[in-house]
C-alpha atoms as a PDB file:
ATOM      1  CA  UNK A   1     -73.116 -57.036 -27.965  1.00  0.00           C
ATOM      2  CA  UNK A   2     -70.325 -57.227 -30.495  1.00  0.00           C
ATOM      3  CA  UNK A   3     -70.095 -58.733 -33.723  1.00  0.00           C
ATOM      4  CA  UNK A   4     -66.336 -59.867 -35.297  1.00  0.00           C
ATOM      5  CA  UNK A   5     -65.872 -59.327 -39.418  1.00  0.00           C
ATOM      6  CA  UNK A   6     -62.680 -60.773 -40.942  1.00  0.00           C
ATOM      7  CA  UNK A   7     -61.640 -58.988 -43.650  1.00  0.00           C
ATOM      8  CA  UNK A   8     -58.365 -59.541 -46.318  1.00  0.00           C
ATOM      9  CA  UNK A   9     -56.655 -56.244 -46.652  1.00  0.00           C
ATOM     10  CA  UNK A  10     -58.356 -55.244 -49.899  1.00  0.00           C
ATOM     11  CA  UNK A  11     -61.546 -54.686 -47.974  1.00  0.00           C
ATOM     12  CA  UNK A  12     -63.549 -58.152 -49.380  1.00  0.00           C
ATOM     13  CA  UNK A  13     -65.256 -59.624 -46.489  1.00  0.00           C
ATOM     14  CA  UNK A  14     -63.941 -63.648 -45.469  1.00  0.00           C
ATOM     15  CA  UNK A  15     -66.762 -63.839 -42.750  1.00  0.00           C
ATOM     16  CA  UNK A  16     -68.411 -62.695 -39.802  1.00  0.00           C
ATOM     17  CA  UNK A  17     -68.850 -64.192 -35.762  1.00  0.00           C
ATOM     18  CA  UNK A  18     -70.105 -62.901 -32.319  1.00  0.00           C
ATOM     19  CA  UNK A  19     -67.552 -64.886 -30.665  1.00  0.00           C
ATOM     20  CA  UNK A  20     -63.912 -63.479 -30.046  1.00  0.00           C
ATOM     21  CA  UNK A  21     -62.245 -66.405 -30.209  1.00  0.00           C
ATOM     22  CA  UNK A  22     -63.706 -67.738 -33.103  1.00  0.00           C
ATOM     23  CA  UNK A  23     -62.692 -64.835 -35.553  1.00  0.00           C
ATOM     24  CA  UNK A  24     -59.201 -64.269 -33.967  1.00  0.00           C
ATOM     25  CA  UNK A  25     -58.387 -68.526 -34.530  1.00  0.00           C
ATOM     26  CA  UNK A  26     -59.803 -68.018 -38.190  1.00  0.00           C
ATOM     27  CA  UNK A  27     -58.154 -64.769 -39.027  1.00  0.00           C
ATOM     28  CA  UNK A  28     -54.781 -66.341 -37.641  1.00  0.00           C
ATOM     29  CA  UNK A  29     -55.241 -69.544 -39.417  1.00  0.00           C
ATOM     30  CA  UNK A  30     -55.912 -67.273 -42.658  1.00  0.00           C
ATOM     31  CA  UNK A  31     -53.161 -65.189 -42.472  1.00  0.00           C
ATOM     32  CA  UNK A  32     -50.781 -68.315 -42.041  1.00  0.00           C
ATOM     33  CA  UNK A  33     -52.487 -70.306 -44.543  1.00  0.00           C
ATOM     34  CA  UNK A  34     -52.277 -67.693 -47.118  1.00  0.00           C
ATOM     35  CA  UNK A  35     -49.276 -65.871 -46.070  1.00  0.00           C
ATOM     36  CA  UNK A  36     -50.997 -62.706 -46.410  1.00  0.00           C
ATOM     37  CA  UNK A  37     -51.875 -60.307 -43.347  1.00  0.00           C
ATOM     38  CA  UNK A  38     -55.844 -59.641 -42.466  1.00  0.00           C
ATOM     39  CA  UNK A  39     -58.065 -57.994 -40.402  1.00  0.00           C
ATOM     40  CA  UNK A  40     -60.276 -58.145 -37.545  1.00  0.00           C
ATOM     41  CA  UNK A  41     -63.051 -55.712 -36.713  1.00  0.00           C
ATOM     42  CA  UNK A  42     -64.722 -55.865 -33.658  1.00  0.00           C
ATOM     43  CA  UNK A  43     -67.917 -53.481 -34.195  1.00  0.00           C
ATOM     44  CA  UNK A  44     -70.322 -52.560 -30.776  1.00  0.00           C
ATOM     45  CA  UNK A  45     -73.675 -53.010 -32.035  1.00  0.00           C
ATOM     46  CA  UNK A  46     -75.513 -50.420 -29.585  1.00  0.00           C
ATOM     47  CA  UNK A  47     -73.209 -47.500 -30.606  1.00  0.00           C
ATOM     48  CA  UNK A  48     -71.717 -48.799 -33.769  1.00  0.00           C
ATOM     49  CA  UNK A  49     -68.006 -48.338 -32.600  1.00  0.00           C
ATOM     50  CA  UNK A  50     -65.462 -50.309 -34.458  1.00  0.00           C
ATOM     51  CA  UNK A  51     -62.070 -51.124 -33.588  1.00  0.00           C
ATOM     52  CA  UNK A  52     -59.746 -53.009 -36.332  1.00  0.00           C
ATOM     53  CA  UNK A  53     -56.494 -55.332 -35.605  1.00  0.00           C
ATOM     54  CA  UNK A  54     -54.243 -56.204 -38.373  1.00  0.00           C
ATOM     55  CA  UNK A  55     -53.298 -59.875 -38.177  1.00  0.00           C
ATOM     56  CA  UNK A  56     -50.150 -60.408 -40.200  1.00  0.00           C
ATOM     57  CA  UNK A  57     -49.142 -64.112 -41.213  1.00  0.00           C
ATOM     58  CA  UNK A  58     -46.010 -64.484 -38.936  1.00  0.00           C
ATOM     59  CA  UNK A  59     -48.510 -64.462 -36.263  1.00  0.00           C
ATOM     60  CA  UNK A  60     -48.215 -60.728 -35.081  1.00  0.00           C
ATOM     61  CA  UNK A  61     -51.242 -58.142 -34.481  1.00  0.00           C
ATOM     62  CA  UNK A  62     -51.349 -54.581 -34.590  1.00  0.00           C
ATOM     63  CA  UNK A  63     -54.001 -52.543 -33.391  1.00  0.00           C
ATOM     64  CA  UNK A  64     -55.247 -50.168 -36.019  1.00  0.00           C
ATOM     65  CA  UNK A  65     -57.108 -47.584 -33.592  1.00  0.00           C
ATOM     66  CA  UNK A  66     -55.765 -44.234 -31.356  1.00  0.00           C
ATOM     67  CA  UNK A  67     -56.334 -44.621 -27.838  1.00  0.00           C
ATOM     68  CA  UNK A  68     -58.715 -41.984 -26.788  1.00  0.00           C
END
């Protein structure tokens, strides 16, 4: 299981989902609203993993996280 925090880029926390799609349409509608980037963290709950994307307000997303 997996649970989605949306964050603004000085680490203050917008909100939190278990549902992909949810967080990536709010961080996107965030970032365009505001014209500010954000970002996404995806956390595994059984291992506590995390993986962050940076959503920027033109619409792009980079992954914030070295391939293993």
């Amino acid at each position: 299981m997996f649970i989605y925090t949306l964050y603004t880029l000085t680490g203050e926390t917008l909100g939190q989902t278990p549902l992909l799609e949810q967080a990536m349409r709010t961080a996107r509608a965030y970032a365009a609203a505001r014209r500010v980037s954000c970002v996404v963290e995806c956390r595994r709950l059984d291992t506590d993993e995390a993986r962050r994307v940076l959503l920027n307000a033109d619409g792009s997303m980079v992954k914030l996280w070295r391939a293993a």
